[in-house]
PDB file of N, CA and C in Angstrom:
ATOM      1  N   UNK A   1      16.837  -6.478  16.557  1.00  0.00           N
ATOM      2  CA  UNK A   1      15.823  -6.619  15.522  1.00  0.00           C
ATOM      3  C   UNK A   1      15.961  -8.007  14.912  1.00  0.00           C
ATOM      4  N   UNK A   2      14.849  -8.998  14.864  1.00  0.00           N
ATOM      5  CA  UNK A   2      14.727  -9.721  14.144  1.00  0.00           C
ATOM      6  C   UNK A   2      15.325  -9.875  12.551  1.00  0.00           C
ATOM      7  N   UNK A   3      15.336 -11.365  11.929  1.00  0.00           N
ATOM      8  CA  UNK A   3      15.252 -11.181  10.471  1.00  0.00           C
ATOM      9  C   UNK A   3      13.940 -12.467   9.998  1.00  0.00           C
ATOM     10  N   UNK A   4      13.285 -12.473   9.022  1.00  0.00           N
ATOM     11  CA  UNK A   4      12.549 -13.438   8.751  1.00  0.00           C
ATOM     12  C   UNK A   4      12.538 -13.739   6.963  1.00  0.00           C
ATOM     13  N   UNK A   5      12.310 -14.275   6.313  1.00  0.00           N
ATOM     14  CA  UNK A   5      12.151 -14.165   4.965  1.00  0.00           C
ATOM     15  C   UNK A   5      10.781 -13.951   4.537  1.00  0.00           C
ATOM     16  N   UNK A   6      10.934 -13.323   3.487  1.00  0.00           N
ATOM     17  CA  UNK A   6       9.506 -13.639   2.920  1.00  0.00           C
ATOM     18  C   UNK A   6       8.455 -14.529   2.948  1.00  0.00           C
ATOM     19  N   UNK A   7       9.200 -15.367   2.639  1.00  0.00           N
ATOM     20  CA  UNK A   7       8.760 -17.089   2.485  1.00  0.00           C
ATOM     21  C   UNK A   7       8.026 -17.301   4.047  1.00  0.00           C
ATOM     22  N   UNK A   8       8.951 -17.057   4.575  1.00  0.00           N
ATOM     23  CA  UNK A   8       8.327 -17.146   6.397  1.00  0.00           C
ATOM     24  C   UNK A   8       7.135 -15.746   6.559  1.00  0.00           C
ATOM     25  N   UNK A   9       7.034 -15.281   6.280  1.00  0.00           N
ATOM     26  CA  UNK A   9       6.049 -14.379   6.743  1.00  0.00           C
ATOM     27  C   UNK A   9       4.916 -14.670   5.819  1.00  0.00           C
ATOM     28  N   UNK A  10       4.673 -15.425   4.951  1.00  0.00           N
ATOM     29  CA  UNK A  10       3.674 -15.777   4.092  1.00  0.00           C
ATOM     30  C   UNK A  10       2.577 -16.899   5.151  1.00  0.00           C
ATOM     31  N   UNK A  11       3.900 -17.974   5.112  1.00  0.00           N
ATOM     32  CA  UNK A  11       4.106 -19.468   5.969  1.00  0.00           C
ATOM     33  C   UNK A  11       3.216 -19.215   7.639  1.00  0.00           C
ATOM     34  N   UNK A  12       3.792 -17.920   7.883  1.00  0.00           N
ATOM     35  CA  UNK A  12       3.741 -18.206   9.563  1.00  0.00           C
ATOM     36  C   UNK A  12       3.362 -16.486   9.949  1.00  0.00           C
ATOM     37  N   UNK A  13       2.189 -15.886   8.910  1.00  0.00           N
ATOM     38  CA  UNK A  13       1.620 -14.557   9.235  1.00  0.00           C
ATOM     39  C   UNK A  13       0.886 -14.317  10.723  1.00  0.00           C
ATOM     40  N   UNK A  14       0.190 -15.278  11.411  1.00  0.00           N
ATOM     41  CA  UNK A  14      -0.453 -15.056  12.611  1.00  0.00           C
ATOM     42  C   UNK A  14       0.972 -15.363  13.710  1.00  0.00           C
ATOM     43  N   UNK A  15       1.788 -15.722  13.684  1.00  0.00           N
ATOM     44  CA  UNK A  15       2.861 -16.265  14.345  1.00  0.00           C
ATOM     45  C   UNK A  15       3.480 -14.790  14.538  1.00  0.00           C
ATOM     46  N   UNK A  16       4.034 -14.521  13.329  1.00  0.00           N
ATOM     47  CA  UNK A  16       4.653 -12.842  13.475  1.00  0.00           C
ATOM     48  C   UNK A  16       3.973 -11.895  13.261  1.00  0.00           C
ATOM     49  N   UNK A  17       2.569 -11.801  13.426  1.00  0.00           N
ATOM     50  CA  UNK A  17       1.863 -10.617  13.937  1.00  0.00           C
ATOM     51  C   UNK A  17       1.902 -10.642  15.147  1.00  0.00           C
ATOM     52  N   UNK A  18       2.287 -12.275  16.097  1.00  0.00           N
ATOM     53  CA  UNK A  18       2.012 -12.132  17.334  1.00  0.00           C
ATOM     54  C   UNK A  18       3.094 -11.602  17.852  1.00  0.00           C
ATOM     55  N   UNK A  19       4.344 -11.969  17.328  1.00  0.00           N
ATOM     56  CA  UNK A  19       5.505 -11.534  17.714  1.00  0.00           C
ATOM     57  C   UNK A  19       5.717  -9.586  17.735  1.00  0.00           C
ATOM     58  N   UNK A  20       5.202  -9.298  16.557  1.00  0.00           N
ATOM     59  CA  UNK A  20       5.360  -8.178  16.324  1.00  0.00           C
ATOM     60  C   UNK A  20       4.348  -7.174  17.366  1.00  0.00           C
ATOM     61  N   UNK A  21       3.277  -7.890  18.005  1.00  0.00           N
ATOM     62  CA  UNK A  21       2.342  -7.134  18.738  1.00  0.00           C
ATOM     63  C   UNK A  21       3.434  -7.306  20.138  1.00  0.00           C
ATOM     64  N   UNK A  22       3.777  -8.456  20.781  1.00  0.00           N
ATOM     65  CA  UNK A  22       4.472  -8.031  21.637  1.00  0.00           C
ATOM     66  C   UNK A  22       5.777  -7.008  21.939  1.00  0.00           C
ATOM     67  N   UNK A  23       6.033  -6.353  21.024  1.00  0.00           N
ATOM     68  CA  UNK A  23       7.154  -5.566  20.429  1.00  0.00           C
ATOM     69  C   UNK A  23       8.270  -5.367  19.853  1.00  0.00           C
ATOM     70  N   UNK A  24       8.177  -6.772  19.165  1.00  0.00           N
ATOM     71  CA  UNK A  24       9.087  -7.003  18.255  1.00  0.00           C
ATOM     72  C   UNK A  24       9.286  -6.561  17.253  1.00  0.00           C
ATOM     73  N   UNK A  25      10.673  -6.036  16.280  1.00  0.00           N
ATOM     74  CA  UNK A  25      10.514  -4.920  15.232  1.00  0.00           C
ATOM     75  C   UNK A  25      11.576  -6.265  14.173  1.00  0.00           C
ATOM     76  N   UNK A  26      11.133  -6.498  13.463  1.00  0.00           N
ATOM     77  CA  UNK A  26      10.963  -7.488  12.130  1.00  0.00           C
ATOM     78  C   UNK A  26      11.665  -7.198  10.963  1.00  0.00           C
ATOM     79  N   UNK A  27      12.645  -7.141  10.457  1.00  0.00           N
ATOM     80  CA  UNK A  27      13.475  -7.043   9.031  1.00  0.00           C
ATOM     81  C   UNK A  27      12.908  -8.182   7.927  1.00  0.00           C
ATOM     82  N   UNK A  28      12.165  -8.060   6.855  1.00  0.00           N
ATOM     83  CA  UNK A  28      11.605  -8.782   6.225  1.00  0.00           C
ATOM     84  C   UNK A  28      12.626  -9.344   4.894  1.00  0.00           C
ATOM     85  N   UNK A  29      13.596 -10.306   4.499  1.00  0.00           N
ATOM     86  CA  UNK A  29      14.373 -10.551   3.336  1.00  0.00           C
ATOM     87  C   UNK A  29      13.371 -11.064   2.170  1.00  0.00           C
ATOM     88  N   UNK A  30      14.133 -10.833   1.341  1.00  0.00           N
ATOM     89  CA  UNK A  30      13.857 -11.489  -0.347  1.00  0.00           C
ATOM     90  C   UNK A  30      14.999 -11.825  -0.813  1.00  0.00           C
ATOM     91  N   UNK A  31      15.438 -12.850  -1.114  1.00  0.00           N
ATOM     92  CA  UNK A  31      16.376 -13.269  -1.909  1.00  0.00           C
ATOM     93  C   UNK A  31      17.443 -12.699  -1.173  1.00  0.00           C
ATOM     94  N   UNK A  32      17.617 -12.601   0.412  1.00  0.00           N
ATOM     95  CA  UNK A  32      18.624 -12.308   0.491  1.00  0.00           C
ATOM     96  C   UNK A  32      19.265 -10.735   1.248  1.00  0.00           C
ATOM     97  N   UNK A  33      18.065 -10.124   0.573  1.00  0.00           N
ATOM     98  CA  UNK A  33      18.202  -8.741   0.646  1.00  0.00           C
ATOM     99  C   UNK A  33      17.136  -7.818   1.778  1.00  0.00           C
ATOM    100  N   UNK A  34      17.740  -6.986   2.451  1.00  0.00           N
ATOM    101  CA  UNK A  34      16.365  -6.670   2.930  1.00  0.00           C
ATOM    102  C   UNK A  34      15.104  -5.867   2.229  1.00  0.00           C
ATOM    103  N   UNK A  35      14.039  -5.596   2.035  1.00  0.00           N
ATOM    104  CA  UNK A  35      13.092  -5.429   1.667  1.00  0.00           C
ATOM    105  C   UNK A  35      11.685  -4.437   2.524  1.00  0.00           C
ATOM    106  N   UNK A  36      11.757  -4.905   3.777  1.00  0.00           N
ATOM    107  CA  UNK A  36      10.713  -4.504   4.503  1.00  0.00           C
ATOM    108  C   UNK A  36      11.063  -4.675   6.428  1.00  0.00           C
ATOM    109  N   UNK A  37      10.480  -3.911   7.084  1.00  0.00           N
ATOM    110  CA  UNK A  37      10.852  -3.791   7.923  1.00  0.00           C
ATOM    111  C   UNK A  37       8.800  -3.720   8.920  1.00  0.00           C
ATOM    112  N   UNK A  38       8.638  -4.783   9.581  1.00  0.00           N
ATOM    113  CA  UNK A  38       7.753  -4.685  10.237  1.00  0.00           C
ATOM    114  C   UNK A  38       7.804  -4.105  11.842  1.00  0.00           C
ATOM    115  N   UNK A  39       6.746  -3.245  12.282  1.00  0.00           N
ATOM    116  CA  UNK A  39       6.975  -2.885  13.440  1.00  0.00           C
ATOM    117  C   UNK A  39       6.145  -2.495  14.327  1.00  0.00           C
ATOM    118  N   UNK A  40       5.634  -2.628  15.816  1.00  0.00           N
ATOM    119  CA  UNK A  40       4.884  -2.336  16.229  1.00  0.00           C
ATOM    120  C   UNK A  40       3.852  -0.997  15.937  1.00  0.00           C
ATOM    121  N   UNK A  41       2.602  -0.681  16.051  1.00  0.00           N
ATOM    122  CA  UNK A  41       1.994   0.324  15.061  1.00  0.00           C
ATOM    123  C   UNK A  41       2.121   1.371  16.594  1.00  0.00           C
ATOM    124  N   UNK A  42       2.983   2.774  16.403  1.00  0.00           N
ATOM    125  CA  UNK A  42       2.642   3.620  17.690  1.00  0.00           C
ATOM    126  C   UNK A  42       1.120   4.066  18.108  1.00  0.00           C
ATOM    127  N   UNK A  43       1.334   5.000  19.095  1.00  0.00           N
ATOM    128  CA  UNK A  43       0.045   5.553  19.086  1.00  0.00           C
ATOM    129  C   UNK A  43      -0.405   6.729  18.284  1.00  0.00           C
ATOM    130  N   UNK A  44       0.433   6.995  17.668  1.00  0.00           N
ATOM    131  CA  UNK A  44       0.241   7.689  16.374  1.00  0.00           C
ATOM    132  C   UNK A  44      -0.038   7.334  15.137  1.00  0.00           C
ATOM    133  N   UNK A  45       0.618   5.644  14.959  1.00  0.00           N
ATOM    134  CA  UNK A  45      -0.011   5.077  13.642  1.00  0.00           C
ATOM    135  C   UNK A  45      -1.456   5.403  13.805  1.00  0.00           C
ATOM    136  N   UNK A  46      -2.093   4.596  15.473  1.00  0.00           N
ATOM    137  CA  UNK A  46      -3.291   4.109  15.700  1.00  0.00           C
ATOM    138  C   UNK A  46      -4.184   5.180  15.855  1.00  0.00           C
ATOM    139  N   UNK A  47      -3.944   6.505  15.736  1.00  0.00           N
ATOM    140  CA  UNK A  47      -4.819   7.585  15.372  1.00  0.00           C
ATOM    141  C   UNK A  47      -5.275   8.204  13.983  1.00  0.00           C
ATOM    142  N   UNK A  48      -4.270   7.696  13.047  1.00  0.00           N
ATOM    143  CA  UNK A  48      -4.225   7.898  11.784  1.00  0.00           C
ATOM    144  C   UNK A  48      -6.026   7.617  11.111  1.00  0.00           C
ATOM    145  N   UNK A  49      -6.529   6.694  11.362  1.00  0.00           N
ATOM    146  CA  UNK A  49      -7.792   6.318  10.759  1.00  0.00           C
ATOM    147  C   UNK A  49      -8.663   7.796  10.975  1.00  0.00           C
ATOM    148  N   UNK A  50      -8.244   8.299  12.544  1.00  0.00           N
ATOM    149  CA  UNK A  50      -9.550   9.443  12.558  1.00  0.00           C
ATOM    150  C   UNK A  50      -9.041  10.553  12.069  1.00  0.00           C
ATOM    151  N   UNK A  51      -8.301  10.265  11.310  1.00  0.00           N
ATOM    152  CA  UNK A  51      -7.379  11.680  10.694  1.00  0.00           C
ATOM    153  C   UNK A  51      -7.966  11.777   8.935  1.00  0.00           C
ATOM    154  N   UNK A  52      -8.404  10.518   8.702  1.00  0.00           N
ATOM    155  CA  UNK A  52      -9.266  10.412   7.402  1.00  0.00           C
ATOM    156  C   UNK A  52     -10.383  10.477   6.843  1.00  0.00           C
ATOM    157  N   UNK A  53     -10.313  11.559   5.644  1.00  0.00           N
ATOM    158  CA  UNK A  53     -11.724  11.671   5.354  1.00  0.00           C
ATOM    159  C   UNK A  53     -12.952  10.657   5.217  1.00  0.00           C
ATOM    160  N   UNK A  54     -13.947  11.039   5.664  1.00  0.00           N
ATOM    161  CA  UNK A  54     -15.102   9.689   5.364  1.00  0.00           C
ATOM    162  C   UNK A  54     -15.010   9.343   3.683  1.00  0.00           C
ATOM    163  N   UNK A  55     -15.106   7.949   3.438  1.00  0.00           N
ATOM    164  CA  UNK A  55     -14.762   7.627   1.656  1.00  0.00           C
ATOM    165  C   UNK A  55     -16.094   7.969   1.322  1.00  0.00           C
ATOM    166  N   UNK A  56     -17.323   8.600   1.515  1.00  0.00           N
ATOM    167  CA  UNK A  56     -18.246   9.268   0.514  1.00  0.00           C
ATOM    168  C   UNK A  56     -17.448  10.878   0.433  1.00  0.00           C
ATOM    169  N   UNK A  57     -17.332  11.746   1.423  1.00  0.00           N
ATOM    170  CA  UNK A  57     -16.905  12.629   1.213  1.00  0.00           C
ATOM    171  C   UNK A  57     -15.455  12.664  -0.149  1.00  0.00           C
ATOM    172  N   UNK A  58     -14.718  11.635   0.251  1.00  0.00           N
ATOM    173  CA  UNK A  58     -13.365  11.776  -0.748  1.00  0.00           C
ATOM    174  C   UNK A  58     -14.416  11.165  -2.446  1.00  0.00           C
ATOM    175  N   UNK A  59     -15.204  10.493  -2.258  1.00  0.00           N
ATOM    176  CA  UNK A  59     -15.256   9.956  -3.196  1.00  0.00           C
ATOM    177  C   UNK A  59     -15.489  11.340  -4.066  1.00  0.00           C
ATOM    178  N   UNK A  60     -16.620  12.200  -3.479  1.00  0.00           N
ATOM    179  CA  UNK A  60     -17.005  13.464  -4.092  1.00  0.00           C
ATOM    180  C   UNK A  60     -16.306  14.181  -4.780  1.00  0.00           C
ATOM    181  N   UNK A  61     -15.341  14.476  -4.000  1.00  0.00           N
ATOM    182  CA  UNK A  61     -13.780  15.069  -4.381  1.00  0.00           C
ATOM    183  C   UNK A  61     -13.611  14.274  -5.584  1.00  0.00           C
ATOM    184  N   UNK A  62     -13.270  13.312  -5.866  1.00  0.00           N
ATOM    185  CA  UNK A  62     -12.515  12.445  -7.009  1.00  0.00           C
ATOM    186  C   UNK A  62     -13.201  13.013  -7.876  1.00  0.00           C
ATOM    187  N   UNK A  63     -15.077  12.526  -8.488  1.00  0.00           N
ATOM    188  CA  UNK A  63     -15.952  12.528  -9.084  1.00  0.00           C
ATOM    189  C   UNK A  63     -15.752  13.851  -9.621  1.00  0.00           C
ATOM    190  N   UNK A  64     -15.282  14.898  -8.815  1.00  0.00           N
ATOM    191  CA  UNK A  64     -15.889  16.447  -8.927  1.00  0.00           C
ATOM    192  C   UNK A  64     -14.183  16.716 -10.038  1.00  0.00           C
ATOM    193  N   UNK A  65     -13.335  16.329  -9.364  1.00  0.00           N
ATOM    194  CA  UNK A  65     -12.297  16.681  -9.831  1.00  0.00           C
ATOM    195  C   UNK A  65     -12.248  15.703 -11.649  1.00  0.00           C
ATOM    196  N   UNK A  66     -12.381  14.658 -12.006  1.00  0.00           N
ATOM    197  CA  UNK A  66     -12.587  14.081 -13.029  1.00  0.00           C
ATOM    198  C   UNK A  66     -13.704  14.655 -14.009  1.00  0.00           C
ATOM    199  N   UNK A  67     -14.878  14.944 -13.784  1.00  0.00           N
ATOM    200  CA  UNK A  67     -15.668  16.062 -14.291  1.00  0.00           C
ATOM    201  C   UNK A  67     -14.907  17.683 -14.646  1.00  0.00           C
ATOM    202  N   UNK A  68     -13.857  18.063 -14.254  1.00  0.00           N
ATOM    203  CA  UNK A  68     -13.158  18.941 -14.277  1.00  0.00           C
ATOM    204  C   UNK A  68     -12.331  19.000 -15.509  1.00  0.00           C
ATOM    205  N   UNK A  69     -11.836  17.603 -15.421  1.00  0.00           N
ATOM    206  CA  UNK A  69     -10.590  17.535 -16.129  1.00  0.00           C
ATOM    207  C   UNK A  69     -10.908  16.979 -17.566  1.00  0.00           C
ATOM    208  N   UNK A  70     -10.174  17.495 -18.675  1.00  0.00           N
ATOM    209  CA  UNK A  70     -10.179  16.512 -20.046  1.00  0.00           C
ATOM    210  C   UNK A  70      -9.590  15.630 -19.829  1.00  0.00           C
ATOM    211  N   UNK A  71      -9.927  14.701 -20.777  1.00  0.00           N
ATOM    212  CA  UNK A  71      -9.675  13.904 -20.837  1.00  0.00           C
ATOM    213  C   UNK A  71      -8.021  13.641 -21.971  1.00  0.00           C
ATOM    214  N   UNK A  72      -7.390  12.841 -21.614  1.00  0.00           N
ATOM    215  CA  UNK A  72      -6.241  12.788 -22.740  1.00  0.00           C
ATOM    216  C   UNK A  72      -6.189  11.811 -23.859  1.00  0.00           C
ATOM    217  N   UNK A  73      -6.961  10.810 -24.004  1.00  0.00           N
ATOM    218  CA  UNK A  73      -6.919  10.471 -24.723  1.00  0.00           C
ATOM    219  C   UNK A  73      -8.637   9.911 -24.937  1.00  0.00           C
ATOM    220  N   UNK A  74      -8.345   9.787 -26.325  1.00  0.00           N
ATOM    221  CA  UNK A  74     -10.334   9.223 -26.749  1.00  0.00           C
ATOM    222  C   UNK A  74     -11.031   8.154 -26.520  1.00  0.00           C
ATOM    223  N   UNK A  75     -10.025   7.231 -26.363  1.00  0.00           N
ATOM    224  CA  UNK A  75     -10.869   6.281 -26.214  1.00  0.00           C
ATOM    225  C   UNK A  75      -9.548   4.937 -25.470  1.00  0.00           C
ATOM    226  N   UNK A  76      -9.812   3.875 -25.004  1.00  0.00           N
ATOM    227  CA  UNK A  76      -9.280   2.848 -24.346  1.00  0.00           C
ATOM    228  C   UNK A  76      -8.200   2.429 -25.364  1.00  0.00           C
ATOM    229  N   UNK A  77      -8.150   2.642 -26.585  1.00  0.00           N
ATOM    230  CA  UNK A  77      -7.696   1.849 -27.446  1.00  0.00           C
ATOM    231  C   UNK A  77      -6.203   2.871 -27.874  1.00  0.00           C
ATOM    232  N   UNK A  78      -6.744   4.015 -28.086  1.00  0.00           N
ATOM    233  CA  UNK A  78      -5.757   5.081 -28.167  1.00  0.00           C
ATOM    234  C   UNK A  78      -4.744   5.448 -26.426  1.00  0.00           C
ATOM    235  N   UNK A  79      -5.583   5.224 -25.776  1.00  0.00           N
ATOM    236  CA  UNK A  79      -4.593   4.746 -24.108  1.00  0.00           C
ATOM    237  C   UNK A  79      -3.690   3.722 -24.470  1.00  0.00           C
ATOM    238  N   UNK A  80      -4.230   2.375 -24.624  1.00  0.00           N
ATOM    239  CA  UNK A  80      -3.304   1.491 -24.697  1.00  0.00           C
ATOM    240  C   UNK A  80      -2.126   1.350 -25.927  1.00  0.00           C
ATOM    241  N   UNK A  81      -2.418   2.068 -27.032  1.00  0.00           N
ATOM    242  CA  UNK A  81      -1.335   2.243 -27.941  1.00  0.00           C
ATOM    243  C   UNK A  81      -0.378   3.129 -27.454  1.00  0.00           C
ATOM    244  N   UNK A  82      -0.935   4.691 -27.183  1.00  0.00           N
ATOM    245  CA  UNK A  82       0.359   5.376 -25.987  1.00  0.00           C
ATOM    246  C   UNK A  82       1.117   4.734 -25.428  1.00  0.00           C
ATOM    247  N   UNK A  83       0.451   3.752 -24.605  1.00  0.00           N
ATOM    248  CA  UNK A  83       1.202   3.086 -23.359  1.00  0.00           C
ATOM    249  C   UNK A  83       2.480   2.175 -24.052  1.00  0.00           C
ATOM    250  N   UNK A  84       2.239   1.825 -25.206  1.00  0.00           N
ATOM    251  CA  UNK A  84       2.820   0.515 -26.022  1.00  0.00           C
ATOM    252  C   UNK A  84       4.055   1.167 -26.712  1.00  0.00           C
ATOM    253  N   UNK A  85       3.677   2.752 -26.454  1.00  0.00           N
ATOM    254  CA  UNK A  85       4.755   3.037 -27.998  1.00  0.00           C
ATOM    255  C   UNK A  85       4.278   3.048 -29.067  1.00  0.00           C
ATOM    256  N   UNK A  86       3.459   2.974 -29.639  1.00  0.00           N
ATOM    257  CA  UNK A  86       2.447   2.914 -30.750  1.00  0.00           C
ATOM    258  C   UNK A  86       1.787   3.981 -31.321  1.00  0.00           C
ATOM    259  N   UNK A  87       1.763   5.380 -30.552  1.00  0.00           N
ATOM    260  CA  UNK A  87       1.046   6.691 -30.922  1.00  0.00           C
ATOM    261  C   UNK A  87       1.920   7.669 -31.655  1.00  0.00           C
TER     262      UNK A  87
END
């Protein structure tokens, strides 16, 4: 397995996609550390898309489910004080 840095995979993204399409499996560092691990997509990644709902259908779902639900707080202002520690 490879190693590359961050910095390099920013630098040189079409370079190690190419690498990675020929079957190369990629350890990605930050500072040192590892972080991420790139890797050829199986043929199971590459079925994943038809495994997903169409986004009008999900959107429905969302819409339907938010209409459902109360709401928790009143207004944007009372959200962001929660969030702050402030309520």
């Amino acid at each position: 397995m490879g190693h590359i840095t961050a910095k390099q995979l920013k630098q040189n993204t079409g370079q190690i996609i190419k690498r990675v399409k020929a079957g190369e499996k990629l350890t990605v560092t930050y500072r040192g550390k590892p972080v991420a691990i790139i890797s050829p997509a199986t043929t199971q990644d590459q079925r994943l898309p038809e495994k997903l709902r169409p986004f009008s259908e999900a959107w429905k779902d969302i819409v339907e489910t938010l209409r459902r639900s109360e709401a928790r707080f009143k207004g944007w202002k009372e959200a962001t004080d929660w969030v702050r520690g402030r309520a």
